[in-house]
Protein backbone atom coordinates (compact mmCIF):
# COMPACT_ATOMS: atom_id res chain seq x y z
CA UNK A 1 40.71 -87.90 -71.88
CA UNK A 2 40.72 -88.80 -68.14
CA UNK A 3 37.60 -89.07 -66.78
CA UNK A 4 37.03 -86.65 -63.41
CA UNK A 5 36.45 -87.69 -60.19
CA UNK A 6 33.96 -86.32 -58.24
CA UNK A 7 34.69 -87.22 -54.91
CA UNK A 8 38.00 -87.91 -52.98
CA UNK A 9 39.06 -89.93 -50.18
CA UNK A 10 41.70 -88.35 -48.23
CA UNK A 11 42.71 -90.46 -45.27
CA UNK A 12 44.87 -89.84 -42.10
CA UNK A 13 47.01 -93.07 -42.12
CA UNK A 14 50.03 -93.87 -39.17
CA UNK A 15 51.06 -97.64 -39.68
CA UNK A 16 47.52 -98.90 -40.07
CA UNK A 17 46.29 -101.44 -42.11
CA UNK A 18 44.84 -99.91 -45.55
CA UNK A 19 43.76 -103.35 -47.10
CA UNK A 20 39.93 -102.54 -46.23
CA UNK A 21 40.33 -99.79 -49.04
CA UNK A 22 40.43 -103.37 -51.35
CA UNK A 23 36.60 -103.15 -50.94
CA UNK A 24 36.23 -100.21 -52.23
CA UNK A 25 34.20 -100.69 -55.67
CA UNK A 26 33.55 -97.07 -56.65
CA UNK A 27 35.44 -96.42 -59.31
CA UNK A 28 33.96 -92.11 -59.00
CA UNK A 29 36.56 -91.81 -56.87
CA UNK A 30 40.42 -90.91 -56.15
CA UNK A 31 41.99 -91.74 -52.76
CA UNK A 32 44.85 -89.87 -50.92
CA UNK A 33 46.99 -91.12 -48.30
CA UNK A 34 48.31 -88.75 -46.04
CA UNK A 35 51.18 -90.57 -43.95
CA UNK A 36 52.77 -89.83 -40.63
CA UNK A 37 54.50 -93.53 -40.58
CA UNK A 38 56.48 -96.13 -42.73
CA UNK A 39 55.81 -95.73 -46.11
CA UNK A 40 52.46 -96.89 -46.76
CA UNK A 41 51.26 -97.80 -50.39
CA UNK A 42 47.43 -99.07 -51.82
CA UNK A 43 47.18 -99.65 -55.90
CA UNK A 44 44.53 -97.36 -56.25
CA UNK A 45 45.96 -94.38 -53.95
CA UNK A 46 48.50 -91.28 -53.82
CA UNK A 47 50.73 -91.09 -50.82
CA UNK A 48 51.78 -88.03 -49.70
CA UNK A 49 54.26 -88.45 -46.61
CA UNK A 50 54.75 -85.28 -44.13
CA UNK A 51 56.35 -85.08 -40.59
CA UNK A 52 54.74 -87.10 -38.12
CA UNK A 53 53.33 -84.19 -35.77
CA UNK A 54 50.07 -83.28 -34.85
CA UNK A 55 47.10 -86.65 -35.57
CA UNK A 56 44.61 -86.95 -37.78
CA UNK A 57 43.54 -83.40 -37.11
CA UNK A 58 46.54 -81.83 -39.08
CA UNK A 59 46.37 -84.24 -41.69
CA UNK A 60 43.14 -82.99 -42.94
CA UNK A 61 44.05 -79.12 -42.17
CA UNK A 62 47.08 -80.38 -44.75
CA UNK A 63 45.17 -81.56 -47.37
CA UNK A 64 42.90 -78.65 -47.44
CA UNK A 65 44.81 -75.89 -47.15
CA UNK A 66 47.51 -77.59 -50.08
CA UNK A 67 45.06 -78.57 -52.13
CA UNK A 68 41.89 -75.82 -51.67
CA UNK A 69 42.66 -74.43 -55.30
CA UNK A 70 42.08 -78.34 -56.37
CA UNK A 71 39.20 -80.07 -54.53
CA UNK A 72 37.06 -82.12 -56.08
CA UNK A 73 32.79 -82.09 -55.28
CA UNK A 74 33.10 -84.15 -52.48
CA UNK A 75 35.96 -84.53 -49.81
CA UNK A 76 35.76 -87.66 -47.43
CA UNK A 77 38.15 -87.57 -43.89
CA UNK A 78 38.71 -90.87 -42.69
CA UNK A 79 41.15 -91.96 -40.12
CA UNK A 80 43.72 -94.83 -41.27
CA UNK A 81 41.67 -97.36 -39.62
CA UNK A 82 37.77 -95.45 -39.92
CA UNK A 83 35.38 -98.00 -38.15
CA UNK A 84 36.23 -97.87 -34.77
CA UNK A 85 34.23 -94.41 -35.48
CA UNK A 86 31.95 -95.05 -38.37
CA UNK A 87 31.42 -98.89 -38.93
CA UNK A 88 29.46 -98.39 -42.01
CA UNK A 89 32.58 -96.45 -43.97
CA UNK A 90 33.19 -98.88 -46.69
CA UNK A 91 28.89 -99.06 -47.83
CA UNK A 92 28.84 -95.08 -47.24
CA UNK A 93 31.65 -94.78 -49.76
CA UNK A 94 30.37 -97.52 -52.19
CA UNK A 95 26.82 -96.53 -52.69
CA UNK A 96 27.86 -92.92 -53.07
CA UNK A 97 26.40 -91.65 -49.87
CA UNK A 98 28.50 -88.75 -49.89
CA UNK A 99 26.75 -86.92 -52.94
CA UNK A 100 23.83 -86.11 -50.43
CA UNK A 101 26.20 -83.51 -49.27
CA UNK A 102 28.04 -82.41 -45.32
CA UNK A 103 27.81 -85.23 -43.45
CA UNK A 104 29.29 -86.00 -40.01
CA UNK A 105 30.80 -89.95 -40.19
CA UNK A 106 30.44 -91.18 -37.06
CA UNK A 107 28.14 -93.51 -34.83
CA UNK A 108 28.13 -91.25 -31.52
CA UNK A 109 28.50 -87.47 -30.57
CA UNK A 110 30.31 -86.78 -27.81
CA UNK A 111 28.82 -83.58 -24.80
CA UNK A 112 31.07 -80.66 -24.28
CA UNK A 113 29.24 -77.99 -22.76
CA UNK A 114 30.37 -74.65 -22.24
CA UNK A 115 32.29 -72.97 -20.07
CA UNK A 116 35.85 -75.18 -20.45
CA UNK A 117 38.71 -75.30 -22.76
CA UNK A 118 36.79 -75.92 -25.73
CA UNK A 119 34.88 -72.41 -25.37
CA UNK A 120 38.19 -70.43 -25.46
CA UNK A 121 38.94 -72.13 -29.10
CA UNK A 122 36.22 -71.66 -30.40
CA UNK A 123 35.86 -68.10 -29.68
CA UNK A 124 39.35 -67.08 -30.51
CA UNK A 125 38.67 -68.50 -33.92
CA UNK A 126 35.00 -67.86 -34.77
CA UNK A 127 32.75 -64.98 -34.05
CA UNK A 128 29.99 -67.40 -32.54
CA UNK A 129 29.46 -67.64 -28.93
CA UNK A 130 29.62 -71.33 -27.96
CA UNK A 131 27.19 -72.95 -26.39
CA UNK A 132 28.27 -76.36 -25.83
CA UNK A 133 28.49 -79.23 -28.77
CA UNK A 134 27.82 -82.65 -29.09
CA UNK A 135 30.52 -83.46 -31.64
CA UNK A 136 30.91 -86.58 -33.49
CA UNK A 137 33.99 -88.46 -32.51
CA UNK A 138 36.63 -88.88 -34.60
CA UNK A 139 36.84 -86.15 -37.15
CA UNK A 140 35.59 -87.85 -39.60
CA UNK A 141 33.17 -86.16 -42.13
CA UNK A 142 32.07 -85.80 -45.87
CA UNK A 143 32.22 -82.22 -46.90
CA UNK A 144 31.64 -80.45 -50.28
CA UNK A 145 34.69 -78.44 -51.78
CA UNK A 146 31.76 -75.30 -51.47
CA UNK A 147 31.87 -75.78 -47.28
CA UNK A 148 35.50 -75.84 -47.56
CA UNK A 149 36.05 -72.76 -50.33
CA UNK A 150 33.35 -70.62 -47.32
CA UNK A 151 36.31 -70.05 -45.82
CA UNK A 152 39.14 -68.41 -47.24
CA UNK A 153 42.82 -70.51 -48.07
CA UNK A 154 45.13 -68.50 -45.51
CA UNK A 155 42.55 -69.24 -43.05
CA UNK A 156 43.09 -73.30 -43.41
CA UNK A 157 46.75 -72.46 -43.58
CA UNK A 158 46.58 -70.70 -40.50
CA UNK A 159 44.47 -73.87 -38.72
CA UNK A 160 47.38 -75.94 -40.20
CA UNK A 161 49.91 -74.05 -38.98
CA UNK A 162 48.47 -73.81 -35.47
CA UNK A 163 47.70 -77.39 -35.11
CA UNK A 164 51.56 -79.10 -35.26
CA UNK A 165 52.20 -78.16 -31.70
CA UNK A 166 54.83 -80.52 -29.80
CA UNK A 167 54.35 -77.77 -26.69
CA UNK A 168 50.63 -78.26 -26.38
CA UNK A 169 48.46 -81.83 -26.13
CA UNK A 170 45.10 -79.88 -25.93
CA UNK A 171 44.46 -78.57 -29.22
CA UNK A 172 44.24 -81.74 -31.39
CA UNK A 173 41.43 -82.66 -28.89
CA UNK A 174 39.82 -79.04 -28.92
CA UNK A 175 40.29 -79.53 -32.71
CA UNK A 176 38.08 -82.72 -32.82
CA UNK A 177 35.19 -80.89 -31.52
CA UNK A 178 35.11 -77.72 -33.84
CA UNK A 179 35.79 -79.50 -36.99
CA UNK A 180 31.44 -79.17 -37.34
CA UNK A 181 31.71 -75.47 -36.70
CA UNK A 182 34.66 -74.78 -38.89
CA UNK A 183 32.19 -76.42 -41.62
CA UNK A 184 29.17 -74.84 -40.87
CA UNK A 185 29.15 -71.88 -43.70
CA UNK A 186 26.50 -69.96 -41.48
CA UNK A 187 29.39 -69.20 -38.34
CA UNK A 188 32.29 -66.54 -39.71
CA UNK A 189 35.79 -66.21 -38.69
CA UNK A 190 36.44 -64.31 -35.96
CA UNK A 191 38.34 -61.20 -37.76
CA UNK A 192 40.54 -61.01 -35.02
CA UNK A 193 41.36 -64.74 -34.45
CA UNK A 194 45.63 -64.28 -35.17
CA UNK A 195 45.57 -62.08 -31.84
CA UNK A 196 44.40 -64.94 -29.94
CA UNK A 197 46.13 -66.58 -26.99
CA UNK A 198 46.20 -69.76 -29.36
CA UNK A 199 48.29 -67.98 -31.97
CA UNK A 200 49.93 -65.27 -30.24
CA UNK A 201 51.48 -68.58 -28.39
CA UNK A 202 52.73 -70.66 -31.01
CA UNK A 203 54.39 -67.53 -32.60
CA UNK A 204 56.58 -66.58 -29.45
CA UNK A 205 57.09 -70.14 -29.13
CA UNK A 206 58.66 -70.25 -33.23
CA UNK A 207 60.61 -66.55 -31.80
């Protein structure tokens, strides 16, 4: 019988250079490749090419929203090339960090405060007035299949959907900093968040 794994790594990869996932020694865990560039391959990994739109942002929204009825316990983001973020990616990964639970993988958070773009995304999404957020650069988190099942599947396909704009630069970066909040099981959707500027946009723009 083949043994489950508990945890995988799902990582946003565009032409970088995967050979640091040679270090990997955990065996507890299965490793997807979600490629935007030339076919990229790793022994111990599944590659799953899609268009190259959107960054790492819209890989993740991808993987969850294909693959919500399959998670494992533990879901790790990484970018293709993690440690200009998180230097510590490879130890975090080998001595099972990830089981303590949500975890943001980054060494710096980043100020937004309220009252710019960011604050319109948020609220057209979430019912939670935004105060401001220091977010952790990067998009890079460990997450528990729970966090990610809070939220229901066509909500995830909706983020994915939104995020592939080639009409609009700004949301990958508004993206980056709600990524915490979109986790956070304690803030709901906003019940009205498909009449929002952000979506009522991209569906004129698809008419």
């Amino acid at each position: 019988m083949k043994k489950y794994k508990t945890t995988t790594l799902v990582i946003a990869v565009y032409n970088e250079d995967i050979s640091w996932l040679d270090k990997i020694t955990n065996n507890d865990i299965e490793i997807v490749l979600i490629n935007k560039g030339i076919h990229t391959q790793h022994s111990r990994a599944k590659c799953i090419t899609i268009e190259n739109i959107g960054v790492c942002d819209n890989s993740f929204a991808y993987y969850i929203s294909n693959y919500y009825d399959e998670l494992t316990d533990y879901i790790i983001f990484s970018q293709g090339y993690p440690f200009d973020h998180f230097e510590k990616m490879i130890d975090f990964i080998n001595n099972k960090e990830y089981k303590n639970g949500y975890m943001p993988l980054a060494d710096k958070t980043i100020h937004i405060p309220r009252g710019e773009g960011t604050t319109e995304f948020v609220e057209n999404l979430l019912d939670y007035k935004f105060p401001g957020i220091d977010f952790p650069s990067g998009a890079q988190y460990c997450v528990t299949k729970e966090i990610l099942r809070n939220k229901p599947k066509y909500f995830w396909e909706d983020i994915y959907n939104l995020l592939p704009w080639k009409e609009d630069t700004f949301t990958a970066y508004f993206m980056e900093r709600v990524w915490s909040l979109l986790y956070n099981t304690n803030i709901k959707i906003n019940p009205n968040y498909k009449q929002s500027s952000y979506f009522m946009l991209k569906q004129n723009l698809k008419n």
